[in-house]
C-alpha atoms as a PDB file:
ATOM      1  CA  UNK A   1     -26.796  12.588  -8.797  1.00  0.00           C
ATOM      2  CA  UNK A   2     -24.149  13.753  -6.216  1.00  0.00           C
ATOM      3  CA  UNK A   3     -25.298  12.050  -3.362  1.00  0.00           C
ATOM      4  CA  UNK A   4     -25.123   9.511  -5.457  1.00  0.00           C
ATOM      5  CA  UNK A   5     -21.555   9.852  -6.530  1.00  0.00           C
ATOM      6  CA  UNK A   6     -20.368  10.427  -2.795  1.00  0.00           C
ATOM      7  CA  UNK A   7     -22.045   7.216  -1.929  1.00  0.00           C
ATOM      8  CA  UNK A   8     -20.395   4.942  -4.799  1.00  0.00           C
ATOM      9  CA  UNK A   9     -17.100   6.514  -4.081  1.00  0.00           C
ATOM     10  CA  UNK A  10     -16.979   6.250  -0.252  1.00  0.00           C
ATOM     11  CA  UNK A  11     -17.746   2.536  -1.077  1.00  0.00           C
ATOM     12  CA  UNK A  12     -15.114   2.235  -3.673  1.00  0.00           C
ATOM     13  CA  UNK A  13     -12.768   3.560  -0.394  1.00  0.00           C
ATOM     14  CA  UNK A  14     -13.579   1.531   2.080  1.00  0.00           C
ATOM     15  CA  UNK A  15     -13.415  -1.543   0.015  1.00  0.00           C
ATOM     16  CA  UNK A  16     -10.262  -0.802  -1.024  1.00  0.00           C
ATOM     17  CA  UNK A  17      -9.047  -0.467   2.309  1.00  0.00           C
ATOM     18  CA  UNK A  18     -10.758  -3.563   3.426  1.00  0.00           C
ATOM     19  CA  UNK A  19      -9.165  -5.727   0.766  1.00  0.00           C
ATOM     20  CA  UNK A  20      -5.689  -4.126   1.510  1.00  0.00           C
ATOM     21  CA  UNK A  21      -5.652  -4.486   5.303  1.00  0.00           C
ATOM     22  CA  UNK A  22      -7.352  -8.473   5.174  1.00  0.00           C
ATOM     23  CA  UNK A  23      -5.829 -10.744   7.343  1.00  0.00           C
ATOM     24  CA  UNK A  24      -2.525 -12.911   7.198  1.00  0.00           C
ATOM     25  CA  UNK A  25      -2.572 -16.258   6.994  1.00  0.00           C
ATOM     26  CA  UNK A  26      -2.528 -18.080  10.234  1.00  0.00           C
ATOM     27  CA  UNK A  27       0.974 -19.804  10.233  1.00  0.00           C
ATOM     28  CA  UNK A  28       2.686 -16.223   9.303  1.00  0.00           C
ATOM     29  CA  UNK A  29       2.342 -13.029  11.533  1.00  0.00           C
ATOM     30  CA  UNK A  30       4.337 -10.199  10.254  1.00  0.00           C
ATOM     31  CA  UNK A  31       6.874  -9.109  12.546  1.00  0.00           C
ATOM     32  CA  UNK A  32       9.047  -5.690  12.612  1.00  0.00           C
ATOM     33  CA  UNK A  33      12.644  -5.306  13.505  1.00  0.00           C
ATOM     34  CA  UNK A  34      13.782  -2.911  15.907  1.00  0.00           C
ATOM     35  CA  UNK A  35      14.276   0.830  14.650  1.00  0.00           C
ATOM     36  CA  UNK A  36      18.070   0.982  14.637  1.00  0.00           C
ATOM     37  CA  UNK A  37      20.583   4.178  13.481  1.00  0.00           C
ATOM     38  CA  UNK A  38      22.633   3.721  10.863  1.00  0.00           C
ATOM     39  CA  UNK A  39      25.121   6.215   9.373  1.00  0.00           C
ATOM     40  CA  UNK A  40      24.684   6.375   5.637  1.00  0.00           C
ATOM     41  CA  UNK A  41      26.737   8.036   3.541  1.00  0.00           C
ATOM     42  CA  UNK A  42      26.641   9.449  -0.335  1.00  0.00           C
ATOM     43  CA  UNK A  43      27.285   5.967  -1.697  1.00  0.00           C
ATOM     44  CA  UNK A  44      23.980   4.383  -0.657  1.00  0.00           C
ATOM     45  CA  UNK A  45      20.360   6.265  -0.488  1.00  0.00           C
ATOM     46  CA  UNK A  46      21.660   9.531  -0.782  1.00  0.00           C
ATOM     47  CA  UNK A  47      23.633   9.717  -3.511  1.00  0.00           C
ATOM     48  CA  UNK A  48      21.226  11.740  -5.527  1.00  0.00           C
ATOM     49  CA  UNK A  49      19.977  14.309  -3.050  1.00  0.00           C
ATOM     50  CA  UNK A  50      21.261  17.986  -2.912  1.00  0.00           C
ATOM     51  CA  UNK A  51      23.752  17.302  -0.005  1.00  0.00           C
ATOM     52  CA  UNK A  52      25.922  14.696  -1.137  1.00  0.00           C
ATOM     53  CA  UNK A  53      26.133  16.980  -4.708  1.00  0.00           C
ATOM     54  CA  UNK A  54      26.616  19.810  -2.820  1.00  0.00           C
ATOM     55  CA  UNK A  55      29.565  17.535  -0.289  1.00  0.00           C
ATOM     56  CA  UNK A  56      30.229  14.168  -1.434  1.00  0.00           C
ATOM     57  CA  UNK A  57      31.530  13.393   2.386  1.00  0.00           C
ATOM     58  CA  UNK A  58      28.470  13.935   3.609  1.00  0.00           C
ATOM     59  CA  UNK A  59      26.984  11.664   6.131  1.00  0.00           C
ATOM     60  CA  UNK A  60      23.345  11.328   7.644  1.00  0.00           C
ATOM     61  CA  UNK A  61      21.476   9.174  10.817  1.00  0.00           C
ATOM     62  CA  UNK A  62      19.128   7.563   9.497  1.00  0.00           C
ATOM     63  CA  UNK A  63      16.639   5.040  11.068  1.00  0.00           C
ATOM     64  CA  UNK A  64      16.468   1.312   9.472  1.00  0.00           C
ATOM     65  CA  UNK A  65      13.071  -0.589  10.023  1.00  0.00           C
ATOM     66  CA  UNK A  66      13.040  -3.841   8.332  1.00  0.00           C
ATOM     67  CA  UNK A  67       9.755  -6.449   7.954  1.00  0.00           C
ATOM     68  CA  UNK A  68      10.845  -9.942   8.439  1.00  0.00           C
END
């Protein structure tokens, strides 16, 4: 019975991942914009993480990657 239950569910997996990763359709390839730095401060992402309670003038780099 547990061979049989580590079969079913390593076929459950990979046909998950197979149905998630298919292909695109032909006329649309996904593209990626360049990673590019961007200062953010408490008014955007951050507002509700420990620094910018902690220092409300806080500022971070953070990266900005962007699917078009």
């Amino acid at each position: 019975m547990n061979k049989f239950a580590l079969v079913i569910s390593v076929f459950c997996v990979i046909l998950s991942l197979a149905s998630c990763g298919g292909r695109t359709a032909p006329d649309h390839q996904r593209k990626w914009s360049k990673p590019e730095q961007i200062l953010e401060g408490c008014d955007g992402v951050m507002q509700n993480s420990k620094q910018c309670q902690d220092n409300p003038n806080n500022q971070q780099m953070m990266i900005k990657i962007e699917n078009k």
